[in-house]
N, C-alpha and C. Protein backbone atom coordinates (compact mmCIF):
# COMPACT_ATOMS: atom_id res chain seq x y z
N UNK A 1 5.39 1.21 -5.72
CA UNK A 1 4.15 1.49 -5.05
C UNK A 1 4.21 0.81 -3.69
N UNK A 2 3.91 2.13 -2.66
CA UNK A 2 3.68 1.15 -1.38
C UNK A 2 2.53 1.35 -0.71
N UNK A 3 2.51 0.27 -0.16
CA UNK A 3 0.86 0.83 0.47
C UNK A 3 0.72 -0.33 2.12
N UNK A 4 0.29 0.59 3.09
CA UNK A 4 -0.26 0.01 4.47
C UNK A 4 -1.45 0.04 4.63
N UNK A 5 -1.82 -0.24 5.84
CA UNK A 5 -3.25 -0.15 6.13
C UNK A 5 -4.13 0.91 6.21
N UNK A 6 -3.64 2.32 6.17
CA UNK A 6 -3.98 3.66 6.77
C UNK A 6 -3.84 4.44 5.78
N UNK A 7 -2.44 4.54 5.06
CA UNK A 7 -1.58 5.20 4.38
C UNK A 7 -0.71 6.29 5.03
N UNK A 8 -0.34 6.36 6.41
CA UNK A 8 0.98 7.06 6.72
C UNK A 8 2.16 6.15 7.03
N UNK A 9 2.21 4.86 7.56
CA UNK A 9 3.75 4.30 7.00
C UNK A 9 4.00 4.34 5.62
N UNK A 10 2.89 3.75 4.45
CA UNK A 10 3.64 3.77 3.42
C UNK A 10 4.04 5.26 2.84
N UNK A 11 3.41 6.28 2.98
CA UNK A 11 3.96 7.74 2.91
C UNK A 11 5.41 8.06 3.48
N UNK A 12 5.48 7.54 4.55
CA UNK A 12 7.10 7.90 5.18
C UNK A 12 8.24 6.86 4.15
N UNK A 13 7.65 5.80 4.05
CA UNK A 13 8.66 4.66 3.04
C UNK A 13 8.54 4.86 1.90
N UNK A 14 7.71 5.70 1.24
CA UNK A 14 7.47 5.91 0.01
C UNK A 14 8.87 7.37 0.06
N UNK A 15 8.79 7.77 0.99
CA UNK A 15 9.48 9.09 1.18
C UNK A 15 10.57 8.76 1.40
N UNK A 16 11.40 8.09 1.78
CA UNK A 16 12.65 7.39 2.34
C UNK A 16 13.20 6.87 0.77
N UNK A 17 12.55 5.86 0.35
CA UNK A 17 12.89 5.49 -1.45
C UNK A 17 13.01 6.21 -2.00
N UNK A 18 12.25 8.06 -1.66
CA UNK A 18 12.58 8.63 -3.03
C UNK A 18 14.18 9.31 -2.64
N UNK A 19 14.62 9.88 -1.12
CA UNK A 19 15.59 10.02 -0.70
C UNK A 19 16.52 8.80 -1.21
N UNK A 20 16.06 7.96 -1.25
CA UNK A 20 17.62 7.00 -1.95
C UNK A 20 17.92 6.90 -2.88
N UNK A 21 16.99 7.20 -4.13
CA UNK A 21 17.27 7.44 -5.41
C UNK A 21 15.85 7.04 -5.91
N UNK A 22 15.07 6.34 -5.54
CA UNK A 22 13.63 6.05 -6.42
C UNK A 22 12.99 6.81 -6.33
N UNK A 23 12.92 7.50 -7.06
CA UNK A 23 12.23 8.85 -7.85
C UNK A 23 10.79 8.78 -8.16
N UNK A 24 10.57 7.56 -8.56
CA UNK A 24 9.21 7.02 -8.84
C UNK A 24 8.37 6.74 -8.10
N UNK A 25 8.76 6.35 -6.57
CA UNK A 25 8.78 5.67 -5.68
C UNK A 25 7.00 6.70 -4.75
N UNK A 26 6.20 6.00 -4.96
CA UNK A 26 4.72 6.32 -4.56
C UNK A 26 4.40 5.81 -3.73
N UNK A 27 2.79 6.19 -2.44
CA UNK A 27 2.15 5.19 -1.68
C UNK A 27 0.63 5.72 -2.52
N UNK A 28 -0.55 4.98 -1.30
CA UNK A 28 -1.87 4.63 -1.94
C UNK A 28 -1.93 5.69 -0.65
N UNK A 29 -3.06 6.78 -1.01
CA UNK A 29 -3.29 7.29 -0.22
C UNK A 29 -4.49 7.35 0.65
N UNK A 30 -4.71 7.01 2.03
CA UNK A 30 -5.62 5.92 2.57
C UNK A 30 -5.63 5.03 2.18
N UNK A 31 -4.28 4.08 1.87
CA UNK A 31 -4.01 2.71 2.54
C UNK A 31 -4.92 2.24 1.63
N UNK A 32 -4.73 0.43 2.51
CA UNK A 32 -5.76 -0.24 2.24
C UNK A 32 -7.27 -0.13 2.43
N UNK A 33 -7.62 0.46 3.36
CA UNK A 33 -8.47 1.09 4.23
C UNK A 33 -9.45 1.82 3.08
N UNK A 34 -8.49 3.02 2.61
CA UNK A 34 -9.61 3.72 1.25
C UNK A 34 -10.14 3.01 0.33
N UNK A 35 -8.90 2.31 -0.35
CA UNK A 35 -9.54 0.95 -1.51
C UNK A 35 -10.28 0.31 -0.94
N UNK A 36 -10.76 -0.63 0.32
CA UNK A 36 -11.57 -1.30 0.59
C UNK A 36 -12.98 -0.57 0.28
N UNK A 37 -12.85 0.41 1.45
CA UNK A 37 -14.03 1.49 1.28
C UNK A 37 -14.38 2.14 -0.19
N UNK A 38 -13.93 1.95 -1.12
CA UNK A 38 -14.00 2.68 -2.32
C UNK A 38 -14.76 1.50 -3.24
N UNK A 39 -14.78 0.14 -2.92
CA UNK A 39 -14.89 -1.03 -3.43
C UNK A 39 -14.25 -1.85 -4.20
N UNK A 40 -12.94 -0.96 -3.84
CA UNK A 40 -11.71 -1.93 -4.92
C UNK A 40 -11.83 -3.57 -4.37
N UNK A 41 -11.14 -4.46 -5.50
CA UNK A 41 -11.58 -6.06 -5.19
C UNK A 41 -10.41 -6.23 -3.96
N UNK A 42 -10.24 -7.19 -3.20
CA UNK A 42 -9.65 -7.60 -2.11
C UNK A 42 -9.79 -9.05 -2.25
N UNK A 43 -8.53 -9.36 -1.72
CA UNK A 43 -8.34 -10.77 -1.97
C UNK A 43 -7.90 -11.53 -0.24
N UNK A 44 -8.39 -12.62 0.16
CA UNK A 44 -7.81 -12.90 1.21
C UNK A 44 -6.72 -13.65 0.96
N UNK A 45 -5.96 -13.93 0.76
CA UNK A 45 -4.57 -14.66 0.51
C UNK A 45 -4.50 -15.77 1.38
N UNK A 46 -4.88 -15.81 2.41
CA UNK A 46 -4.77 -16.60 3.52
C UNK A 46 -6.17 -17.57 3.34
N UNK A 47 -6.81 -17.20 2.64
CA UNK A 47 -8.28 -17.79 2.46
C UNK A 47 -7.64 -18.73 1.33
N UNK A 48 -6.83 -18.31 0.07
CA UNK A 48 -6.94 -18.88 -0.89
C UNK A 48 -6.05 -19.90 -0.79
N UNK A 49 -4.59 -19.62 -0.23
CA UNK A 49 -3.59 -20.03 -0.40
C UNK A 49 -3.50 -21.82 0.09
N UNK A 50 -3.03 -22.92 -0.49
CA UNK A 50 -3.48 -23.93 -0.53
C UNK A 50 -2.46 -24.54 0.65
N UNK A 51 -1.37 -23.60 1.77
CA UNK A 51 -0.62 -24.44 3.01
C UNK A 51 0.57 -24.15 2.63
């Protein structure tokens, strides 16, 4: 699973993996961007992370 902010880089890299053999190989479509907007949970990492 890949996923960017938008969802067209991870579409092209999702597309490139499946050309190399990962078959499985998916993105999120609208990014992070849709999940936010959709109300999926979000985490700040940078908020949590202890240095």
């Amino acid at each position: 699973m890949v996923i960017c902010n938008e969802g067209y880089s991870s579409s092209l890299a999702a597309a490139a993996l499946q050309r190399l053999g990962l078959r499985h190989a998916s993105d999120v479509t609208g990014g992070f961007q849709a999940g936010a907007a959709l109300g999926l949970p979000v985490v700040d990492w940078a908020a949590t992370s202890s240095g």
